[in-house]
N, C-alpha and C. Protein backbone atom coordinates (compact mmCIF):
# COMPACT_ATOMS: atom_id res chain seq x y z
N UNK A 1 -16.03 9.71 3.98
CA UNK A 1 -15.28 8.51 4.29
C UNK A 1 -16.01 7.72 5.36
N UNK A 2 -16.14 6.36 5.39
CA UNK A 2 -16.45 5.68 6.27
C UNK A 2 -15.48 4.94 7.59
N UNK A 3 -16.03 4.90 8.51
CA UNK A 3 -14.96 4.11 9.70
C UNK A 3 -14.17 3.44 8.75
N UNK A 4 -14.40 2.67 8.13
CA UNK A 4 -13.50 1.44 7.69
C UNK A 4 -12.27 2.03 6.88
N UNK A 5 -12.69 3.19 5.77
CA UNK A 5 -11.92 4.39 4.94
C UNK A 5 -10.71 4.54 6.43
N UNK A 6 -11.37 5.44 7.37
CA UNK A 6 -10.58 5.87 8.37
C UNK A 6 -9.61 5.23 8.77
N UNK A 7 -9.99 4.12 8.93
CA UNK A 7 -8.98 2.54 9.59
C UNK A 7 -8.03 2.40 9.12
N UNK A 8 -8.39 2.51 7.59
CA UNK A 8 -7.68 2.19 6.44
C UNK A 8 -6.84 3.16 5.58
N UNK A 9 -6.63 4.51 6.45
CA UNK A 9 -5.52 5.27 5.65
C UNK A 9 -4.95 4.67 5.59
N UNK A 10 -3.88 4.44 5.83
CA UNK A 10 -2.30 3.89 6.20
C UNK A 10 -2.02 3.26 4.77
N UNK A 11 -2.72 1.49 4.83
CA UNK A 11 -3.18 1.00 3.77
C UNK A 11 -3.61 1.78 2.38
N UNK A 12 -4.36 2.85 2.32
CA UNK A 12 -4.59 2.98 1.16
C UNK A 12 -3.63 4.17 0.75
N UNK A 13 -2.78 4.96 1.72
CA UNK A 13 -1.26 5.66 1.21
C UNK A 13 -0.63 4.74 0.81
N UNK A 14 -0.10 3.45 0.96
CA UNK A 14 0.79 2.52 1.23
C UNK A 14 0.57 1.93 -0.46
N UNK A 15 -0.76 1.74 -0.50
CA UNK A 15 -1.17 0.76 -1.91
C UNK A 15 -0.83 1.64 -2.98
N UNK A 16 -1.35 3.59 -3.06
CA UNK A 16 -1.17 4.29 -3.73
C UNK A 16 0.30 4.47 -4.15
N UNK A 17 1.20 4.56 -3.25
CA UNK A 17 2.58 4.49 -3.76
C UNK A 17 3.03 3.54 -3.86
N UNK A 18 2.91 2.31 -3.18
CA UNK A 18 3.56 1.03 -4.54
C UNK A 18 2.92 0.97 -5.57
N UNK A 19 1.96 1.35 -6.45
CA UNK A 19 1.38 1.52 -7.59
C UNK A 19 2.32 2.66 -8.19
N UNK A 20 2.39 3.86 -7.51
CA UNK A 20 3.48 4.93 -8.55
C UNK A 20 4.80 4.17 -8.36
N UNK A 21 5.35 3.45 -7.44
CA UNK A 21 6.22 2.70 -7.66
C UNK A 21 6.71 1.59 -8.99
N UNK A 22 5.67 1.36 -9.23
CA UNK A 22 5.38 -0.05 -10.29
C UNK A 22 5.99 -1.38 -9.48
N UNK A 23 5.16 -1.42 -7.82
CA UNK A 23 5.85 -2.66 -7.13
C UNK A 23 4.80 -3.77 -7.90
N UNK A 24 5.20 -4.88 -7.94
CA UNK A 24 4.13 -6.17 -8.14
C UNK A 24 3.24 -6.02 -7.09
N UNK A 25 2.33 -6.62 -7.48
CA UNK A 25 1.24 -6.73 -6.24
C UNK A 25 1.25 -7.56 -6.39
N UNK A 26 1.91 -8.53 -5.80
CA UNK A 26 1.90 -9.81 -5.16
C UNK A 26 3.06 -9.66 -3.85
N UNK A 27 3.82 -8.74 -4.33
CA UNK A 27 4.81 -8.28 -2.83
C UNK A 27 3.98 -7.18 -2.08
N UNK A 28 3.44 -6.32 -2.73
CA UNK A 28 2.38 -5.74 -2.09
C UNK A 28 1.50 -6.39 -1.27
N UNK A 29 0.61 -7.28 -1.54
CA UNK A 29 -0.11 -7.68 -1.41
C UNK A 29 0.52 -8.54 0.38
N UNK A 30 1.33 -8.70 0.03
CA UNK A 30 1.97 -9.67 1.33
C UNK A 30 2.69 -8.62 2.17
N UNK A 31 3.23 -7.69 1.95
CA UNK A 31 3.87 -6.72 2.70
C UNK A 31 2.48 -5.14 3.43
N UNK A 32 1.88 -5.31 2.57
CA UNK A 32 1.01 -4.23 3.50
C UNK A 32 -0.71 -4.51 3.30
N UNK A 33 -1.05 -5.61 3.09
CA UNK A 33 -2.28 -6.51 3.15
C UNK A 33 -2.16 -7.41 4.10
N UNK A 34 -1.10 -8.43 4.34
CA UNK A 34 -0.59 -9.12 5.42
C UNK A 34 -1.36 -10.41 4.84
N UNK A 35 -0.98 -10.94 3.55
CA UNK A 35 -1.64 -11.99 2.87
C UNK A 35 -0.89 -12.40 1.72
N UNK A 36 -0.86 -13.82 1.86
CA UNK A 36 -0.12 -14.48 1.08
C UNK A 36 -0.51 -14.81 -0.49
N UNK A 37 0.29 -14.44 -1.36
CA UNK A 37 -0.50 -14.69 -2.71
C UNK A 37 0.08 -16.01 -3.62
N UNK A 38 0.77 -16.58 -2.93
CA UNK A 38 1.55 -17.95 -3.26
C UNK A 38 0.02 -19.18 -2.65
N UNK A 39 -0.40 -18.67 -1.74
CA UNK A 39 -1.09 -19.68 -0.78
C UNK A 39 -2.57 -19.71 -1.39
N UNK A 40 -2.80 -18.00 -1.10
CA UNK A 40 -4.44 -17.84 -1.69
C UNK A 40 -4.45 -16.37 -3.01
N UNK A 41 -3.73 -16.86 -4.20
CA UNK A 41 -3.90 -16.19 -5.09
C UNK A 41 -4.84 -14.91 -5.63
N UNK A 42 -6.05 -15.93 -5.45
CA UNK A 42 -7.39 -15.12 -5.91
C UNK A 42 -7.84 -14.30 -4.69
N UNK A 43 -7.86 -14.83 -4.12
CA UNK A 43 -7.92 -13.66 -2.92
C UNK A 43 -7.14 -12.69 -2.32
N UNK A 44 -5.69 -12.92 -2.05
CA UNK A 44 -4.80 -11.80 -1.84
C UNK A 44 -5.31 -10.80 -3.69
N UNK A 45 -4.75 -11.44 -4.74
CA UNK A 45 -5.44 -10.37 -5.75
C UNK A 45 -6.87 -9.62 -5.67
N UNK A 46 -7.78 -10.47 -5.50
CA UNK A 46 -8.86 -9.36 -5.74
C UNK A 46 -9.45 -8.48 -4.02
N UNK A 47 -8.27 -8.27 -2.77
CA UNK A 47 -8.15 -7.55 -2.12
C UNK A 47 -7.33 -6.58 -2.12
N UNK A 48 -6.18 -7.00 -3.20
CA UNK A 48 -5.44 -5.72 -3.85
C UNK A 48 -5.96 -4.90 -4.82
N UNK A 49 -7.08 -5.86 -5.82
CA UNK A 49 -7.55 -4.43 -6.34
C UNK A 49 -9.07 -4.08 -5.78
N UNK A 50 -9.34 -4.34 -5.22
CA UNK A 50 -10.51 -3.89 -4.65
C UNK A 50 -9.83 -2.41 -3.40
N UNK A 51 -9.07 -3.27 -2.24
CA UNK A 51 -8.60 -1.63 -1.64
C UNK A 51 -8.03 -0.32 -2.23
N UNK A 52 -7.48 -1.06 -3.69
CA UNK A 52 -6.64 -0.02 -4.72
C UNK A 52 -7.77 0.82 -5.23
N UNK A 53 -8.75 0.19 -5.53
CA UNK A 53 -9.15 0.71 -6.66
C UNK A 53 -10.43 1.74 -5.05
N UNK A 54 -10.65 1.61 -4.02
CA UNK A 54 -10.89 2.39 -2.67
C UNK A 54 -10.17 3.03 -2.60
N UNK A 55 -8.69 2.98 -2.75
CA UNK A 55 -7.62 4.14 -1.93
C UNK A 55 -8.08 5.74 -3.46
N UNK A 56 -7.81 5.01 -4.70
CA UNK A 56 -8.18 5.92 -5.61
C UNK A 56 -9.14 6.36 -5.80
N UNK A 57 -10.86 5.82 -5.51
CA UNK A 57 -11.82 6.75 -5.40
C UNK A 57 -11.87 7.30 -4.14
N UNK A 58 -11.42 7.37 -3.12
CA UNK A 58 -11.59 8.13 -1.79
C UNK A 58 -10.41 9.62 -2.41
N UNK A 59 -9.11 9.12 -2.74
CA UNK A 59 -8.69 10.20 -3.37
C UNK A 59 -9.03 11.09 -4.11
N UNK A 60 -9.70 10.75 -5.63
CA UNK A 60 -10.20 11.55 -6.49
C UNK A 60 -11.63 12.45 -5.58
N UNK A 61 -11.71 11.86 -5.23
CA UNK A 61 -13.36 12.72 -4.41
C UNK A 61 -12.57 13.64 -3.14
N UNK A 62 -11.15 13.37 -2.68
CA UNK A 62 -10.45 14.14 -2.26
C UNK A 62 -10.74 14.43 -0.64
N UNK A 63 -11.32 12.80 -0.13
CA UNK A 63 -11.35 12.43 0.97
C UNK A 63 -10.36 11.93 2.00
N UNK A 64 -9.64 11.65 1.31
CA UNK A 64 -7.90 10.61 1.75
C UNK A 64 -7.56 11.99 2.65
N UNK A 65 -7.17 13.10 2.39
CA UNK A 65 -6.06 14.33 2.99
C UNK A 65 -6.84 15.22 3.56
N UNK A 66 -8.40 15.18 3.57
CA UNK A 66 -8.92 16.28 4.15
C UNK A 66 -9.78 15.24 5.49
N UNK A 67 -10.01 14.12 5.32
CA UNK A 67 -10.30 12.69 6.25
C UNK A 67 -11.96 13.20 6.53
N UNK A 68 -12.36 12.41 7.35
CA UNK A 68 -14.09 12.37 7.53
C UNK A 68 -14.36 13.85 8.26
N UNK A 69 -14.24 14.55 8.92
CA UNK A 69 -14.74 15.90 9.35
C UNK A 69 -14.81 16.89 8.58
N UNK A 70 -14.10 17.20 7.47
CA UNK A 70 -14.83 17.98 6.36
C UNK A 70 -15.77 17.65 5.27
N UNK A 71 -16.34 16.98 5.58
CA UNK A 71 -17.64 16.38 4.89
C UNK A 71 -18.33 17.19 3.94
């Protein structure tokens, strides 16, 4: 995981379960991105799936729960 990974637990627990949720990401996107998708569309979207699609490969490689010191 990188600093930024690290920074960014919170965020990428947060994105992972409004996805098993089936929230919109566009309320997502404004509730735990802190970005408006009424204002800047294309960008609140392709920062939702860009951290999403981060929170799920840091997971599958099974970095998210064991964090940067077991390397």
């Amino acid at each position: 995981m990188t600093a930024y990974d690290e920074q960014h637990v919170v965020t990428y627990i947060r994105l992972l379960q409004a996805e098993g949720e089936g929230a919109d990401w566009r309320e997502v996107a404004r509730l735990v991105l802190h970005m408006d998708p009424e204002r800047e569309p294309d960008r609140a979207r392709t920062a939702y799936q860009s951290h999403l699609a981060r929170a799920k490969w840091v997971t599958e490689q099974g970095r998210l729960l064991r964090g940067a010191r077991s390397k």
